[in-house]
N, C-alpha and C. Protein backbone atom coordinates (compact mmCIF):
# COMPACT_ATOMS: atom_id res chain seq x y z
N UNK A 1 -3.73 9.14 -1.42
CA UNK A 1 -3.46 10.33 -2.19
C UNK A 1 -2.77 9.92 -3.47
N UNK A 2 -3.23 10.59 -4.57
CA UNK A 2 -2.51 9.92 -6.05
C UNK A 2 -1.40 11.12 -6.36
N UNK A 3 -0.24 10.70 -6.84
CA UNK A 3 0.43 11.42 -8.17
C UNK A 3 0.11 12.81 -8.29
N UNK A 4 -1.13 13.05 -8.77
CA UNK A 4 -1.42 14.02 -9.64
C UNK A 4 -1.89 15.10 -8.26
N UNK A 5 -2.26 14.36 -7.20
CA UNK A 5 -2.77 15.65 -5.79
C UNK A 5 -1.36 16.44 -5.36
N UNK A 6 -0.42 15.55 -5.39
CA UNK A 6 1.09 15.71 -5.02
C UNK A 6 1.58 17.01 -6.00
N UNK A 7 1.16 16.29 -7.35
CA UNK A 7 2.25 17.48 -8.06
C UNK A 7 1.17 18.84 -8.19
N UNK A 8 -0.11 18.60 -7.79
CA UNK A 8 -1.24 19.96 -7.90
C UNK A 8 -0.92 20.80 -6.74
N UNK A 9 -0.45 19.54 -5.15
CA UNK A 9 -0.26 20.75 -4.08
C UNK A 9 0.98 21.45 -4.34
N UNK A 10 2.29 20.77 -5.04
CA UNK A 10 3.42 21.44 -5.19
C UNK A 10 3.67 22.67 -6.52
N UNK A 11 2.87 22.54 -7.23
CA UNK A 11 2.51 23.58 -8.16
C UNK A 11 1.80 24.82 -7.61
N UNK A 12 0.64 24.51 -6.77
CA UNK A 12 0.29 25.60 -5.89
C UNK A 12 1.05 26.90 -4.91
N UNK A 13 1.93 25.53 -4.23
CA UNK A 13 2.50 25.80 -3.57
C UNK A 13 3.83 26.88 -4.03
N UNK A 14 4.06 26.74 -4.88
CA UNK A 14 5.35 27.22 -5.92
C UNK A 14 4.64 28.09 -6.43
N UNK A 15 3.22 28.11 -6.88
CA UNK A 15 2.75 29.49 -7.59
C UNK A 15 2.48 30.47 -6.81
N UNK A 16 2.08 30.03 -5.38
CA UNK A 16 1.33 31.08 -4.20
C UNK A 16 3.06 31.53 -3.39
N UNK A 17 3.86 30.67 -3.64
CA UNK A 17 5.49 31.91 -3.31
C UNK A 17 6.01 32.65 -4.56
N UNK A 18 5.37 32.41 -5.61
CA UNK A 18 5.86 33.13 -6.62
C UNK A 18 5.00 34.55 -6.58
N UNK A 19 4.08 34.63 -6.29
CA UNK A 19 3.05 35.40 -6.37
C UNK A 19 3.43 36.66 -5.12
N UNK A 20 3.62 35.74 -3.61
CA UNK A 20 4.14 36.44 -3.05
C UNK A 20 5.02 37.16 -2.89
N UNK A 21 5.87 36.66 -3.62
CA UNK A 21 7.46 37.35 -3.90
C UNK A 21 7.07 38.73 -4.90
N UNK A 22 6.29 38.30 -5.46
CA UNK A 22 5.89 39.67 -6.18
C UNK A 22 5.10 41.02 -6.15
N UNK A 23 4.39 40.64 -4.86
CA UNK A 23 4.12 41.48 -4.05
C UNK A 23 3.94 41.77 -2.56
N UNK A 24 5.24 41.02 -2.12
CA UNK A 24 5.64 41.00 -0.69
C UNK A 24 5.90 42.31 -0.40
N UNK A 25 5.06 43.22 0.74
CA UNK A 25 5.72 44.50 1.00
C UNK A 25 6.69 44.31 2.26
N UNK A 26 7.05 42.71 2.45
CA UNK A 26 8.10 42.47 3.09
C UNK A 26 9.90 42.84 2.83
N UNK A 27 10.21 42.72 4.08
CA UNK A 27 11.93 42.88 3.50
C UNK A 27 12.32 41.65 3.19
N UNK A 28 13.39 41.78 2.30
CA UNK A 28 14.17 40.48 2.06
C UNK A 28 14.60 39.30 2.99
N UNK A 29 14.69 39.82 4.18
CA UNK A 29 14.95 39.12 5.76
C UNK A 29 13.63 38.06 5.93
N UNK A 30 12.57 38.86 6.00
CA UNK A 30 11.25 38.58 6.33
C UNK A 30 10.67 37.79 4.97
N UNK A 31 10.87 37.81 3.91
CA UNK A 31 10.35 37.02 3.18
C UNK A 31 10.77 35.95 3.15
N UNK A 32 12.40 35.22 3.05
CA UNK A 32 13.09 34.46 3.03
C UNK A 32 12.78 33.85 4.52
N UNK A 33 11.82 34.16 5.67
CA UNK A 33 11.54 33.71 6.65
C UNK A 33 10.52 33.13 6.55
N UNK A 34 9.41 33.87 5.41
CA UNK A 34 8.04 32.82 5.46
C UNK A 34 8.43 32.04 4.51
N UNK A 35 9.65 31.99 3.34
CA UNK A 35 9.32 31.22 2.51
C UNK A 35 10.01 29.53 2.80
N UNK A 36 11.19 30.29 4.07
CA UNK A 36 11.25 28.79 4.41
C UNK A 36 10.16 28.02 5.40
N UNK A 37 9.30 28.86 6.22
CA UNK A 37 8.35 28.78 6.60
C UNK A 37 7.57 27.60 6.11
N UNK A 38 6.87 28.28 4.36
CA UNK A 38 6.15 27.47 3.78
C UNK A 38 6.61 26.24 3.35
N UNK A 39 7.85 26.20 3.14
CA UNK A 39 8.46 25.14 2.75
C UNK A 39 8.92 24.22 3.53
N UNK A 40 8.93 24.39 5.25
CA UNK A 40 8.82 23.31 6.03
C UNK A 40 7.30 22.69 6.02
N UNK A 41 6.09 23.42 5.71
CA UNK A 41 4.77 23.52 5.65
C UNK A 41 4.80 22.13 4.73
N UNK A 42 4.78 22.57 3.77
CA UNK A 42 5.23 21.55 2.35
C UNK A 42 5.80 20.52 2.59
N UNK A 43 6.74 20.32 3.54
CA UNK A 43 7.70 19.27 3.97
C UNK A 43 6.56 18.51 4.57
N UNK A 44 6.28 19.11 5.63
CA UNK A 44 5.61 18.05 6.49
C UNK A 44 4.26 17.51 6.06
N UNK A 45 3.64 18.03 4.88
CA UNK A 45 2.33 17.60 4.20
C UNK A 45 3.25 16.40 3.87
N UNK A 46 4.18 16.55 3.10
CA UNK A 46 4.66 15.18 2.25
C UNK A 46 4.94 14.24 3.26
N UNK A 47 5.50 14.53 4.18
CA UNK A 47 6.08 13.59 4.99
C UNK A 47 4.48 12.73 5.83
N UNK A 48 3.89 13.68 5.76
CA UNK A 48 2.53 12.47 6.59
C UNK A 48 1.90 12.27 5.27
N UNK A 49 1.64 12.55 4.25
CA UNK A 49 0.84 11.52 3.20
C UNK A 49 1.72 10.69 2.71
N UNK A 50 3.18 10.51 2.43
CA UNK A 50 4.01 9.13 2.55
C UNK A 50 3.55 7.95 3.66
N UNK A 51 3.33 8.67 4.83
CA UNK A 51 3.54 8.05 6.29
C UNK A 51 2.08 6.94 5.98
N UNK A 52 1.02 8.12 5.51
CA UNK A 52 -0.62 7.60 5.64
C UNK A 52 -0.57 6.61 4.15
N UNK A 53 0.12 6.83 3.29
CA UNK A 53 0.44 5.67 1.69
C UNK A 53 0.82 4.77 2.10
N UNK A 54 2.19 4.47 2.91
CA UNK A 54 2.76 3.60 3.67
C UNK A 54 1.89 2.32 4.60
N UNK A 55 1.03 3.13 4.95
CA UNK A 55 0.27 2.57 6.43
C UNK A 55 -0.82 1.74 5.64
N UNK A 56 -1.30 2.53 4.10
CA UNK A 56 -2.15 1.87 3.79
C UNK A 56 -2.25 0.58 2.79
N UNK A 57 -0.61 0.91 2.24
CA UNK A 57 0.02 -0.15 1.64
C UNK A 57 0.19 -1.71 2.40
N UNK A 58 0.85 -1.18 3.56
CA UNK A 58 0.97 -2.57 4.84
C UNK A 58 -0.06 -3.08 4.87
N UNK A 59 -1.26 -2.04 4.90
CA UNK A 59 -2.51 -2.82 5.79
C UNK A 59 -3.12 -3.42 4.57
N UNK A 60 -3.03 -2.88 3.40
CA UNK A 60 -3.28 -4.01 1.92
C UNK A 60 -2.47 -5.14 1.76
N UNK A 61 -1.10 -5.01 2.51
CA UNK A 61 -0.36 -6.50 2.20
C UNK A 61 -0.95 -7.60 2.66
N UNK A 62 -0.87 -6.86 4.07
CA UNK A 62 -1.31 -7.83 5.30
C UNK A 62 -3.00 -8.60 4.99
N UNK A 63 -3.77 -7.81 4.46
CA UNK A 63 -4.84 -8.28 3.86
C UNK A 63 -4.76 -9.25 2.93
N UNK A 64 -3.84 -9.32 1.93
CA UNK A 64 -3.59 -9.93 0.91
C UNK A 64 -2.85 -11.27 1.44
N UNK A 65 -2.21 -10.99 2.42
CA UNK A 65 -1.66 -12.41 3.21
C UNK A 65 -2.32 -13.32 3.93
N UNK A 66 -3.34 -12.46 4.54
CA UNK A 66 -4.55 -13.18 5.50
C UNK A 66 -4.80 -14.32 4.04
N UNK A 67 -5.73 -13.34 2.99
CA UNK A 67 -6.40 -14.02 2.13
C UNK A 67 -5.66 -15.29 1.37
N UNK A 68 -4.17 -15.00 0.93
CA UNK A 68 -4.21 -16.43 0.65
C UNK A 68 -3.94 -17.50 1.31
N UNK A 69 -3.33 -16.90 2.73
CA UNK A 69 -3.45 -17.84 4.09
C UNK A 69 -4.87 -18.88 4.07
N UNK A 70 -5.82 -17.95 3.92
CA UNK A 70 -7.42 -18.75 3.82
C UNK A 70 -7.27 -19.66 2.83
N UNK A 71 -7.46 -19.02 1.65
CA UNK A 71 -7.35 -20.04 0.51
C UNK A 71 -6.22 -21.21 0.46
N UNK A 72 -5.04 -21.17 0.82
CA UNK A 72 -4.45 -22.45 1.20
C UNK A 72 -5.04 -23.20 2.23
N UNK A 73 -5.58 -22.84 3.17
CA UNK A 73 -6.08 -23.71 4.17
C UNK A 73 -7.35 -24.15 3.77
N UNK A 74 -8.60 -23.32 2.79
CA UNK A 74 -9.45 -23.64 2.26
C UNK A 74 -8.61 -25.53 1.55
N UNK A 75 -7.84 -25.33 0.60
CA UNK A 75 -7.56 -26.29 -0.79
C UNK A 75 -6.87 -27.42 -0.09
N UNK A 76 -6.00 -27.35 1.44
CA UNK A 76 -5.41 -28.20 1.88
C UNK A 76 -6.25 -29.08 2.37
N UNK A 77 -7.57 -28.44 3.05
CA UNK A 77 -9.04 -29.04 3.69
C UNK A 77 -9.67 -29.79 2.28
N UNK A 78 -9.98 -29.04 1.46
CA UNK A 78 -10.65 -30.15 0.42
C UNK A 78 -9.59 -31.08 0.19
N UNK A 79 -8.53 -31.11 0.12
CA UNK A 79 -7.50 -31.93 -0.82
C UNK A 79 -7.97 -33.49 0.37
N UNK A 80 -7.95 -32.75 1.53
CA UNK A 80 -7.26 -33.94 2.67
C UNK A 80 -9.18 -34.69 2.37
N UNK A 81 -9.85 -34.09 2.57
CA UNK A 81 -11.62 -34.65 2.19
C UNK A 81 -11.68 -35.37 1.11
N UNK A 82 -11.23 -35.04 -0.20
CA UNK A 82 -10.72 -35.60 -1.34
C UNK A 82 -10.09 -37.10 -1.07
N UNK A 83 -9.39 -37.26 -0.03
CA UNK A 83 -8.52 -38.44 0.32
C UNK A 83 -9.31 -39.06 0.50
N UNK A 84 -10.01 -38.56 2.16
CA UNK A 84 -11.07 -39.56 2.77
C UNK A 84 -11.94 -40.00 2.28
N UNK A 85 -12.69 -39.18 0.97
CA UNK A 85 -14.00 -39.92 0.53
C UNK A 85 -13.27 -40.86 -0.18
N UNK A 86 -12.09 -40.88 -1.26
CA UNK A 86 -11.16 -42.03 -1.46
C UNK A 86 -11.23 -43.07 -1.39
N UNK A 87 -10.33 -42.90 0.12
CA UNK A 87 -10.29 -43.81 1.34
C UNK A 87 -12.12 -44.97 1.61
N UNK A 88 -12.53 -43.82 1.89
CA UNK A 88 -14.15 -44.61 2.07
C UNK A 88 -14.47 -45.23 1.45
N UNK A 89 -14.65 -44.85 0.20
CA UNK A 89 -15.17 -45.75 -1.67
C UNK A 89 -14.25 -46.80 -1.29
N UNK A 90 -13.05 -46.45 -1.80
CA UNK A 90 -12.14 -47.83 -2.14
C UNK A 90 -11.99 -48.75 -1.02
N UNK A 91 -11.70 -48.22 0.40
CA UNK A 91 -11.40 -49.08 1.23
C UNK A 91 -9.85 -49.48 1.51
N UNK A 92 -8.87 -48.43 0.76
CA UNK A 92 -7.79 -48.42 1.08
C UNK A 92 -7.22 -47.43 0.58
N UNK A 93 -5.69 -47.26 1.32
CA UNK A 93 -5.15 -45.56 0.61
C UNK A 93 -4.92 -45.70 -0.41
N UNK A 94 -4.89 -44.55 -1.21
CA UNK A 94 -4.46 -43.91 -2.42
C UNK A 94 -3.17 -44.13 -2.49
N UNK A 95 -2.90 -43.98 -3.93
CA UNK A 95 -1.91 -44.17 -4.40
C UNK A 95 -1.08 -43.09 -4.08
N UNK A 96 0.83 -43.53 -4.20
CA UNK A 96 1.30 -42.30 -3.73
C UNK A 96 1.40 -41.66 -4.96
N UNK A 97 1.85 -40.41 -5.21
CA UNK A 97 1.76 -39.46 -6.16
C UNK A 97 3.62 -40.21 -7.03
N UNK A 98 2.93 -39.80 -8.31
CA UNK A 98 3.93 -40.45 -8.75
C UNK A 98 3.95 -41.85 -9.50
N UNK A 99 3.15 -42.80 -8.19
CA UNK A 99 2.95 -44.23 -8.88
C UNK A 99 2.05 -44.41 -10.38
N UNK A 100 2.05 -45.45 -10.82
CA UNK A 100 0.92 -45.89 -11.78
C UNK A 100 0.04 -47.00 -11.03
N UNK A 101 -1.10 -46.52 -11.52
CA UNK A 101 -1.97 -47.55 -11.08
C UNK A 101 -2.47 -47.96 -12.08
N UNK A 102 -2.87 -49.44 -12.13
CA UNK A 102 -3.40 -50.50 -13.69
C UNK A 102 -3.25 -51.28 -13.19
């Protein structure tokens, strides 16, 4: 849910008790009953599309963690293949990182 659905349901929401208030053939008792009514209504929309933003945020992290989990294990696999064909050609290890070779 974006921004702009949020502030469209709460504008609604605020225009359709304004509206009512203006022609509630309710008593003052009874209106102030639906209007907290609607406004627990309101509450709990927000409170489960936080809940469902939340849920979908995690499950994008967690995606995003898998993936560069892969890709490190992808680059650690070539790096270590990188060695061995090395290793194979030359016929002895590589240099350590750092050294000069000449």
């Amino acid at each position: 849910m974006e921004r702009g659905d949020v502030s469209c349901f709460l504008l609604g929401l605020g225009v359709g008790i304004g509206i009512g208030l203006l022609f509630a053939p309710k008593s003052g008792e009874e209106t102030r009953g639906m209007l907290k009514s609607k406004a627990e209504e309101g509450k709990e929309f927000l409170k489960q599309r936080s809940s469902d933003l939340r849920d979908s945020a995690n499950d994008l992290l967690d995606k995003g963690r898998d993936a560069v989990s892969r890709q490190k294990d992808n680059l650690m696999e070539a790096m270590e293949a990188g060695k061995q064909a090395y290793r194979d050609t030359v016929g002895e290890p590589p240099p350590a990182p750092g050294t000069h070779v000449g």
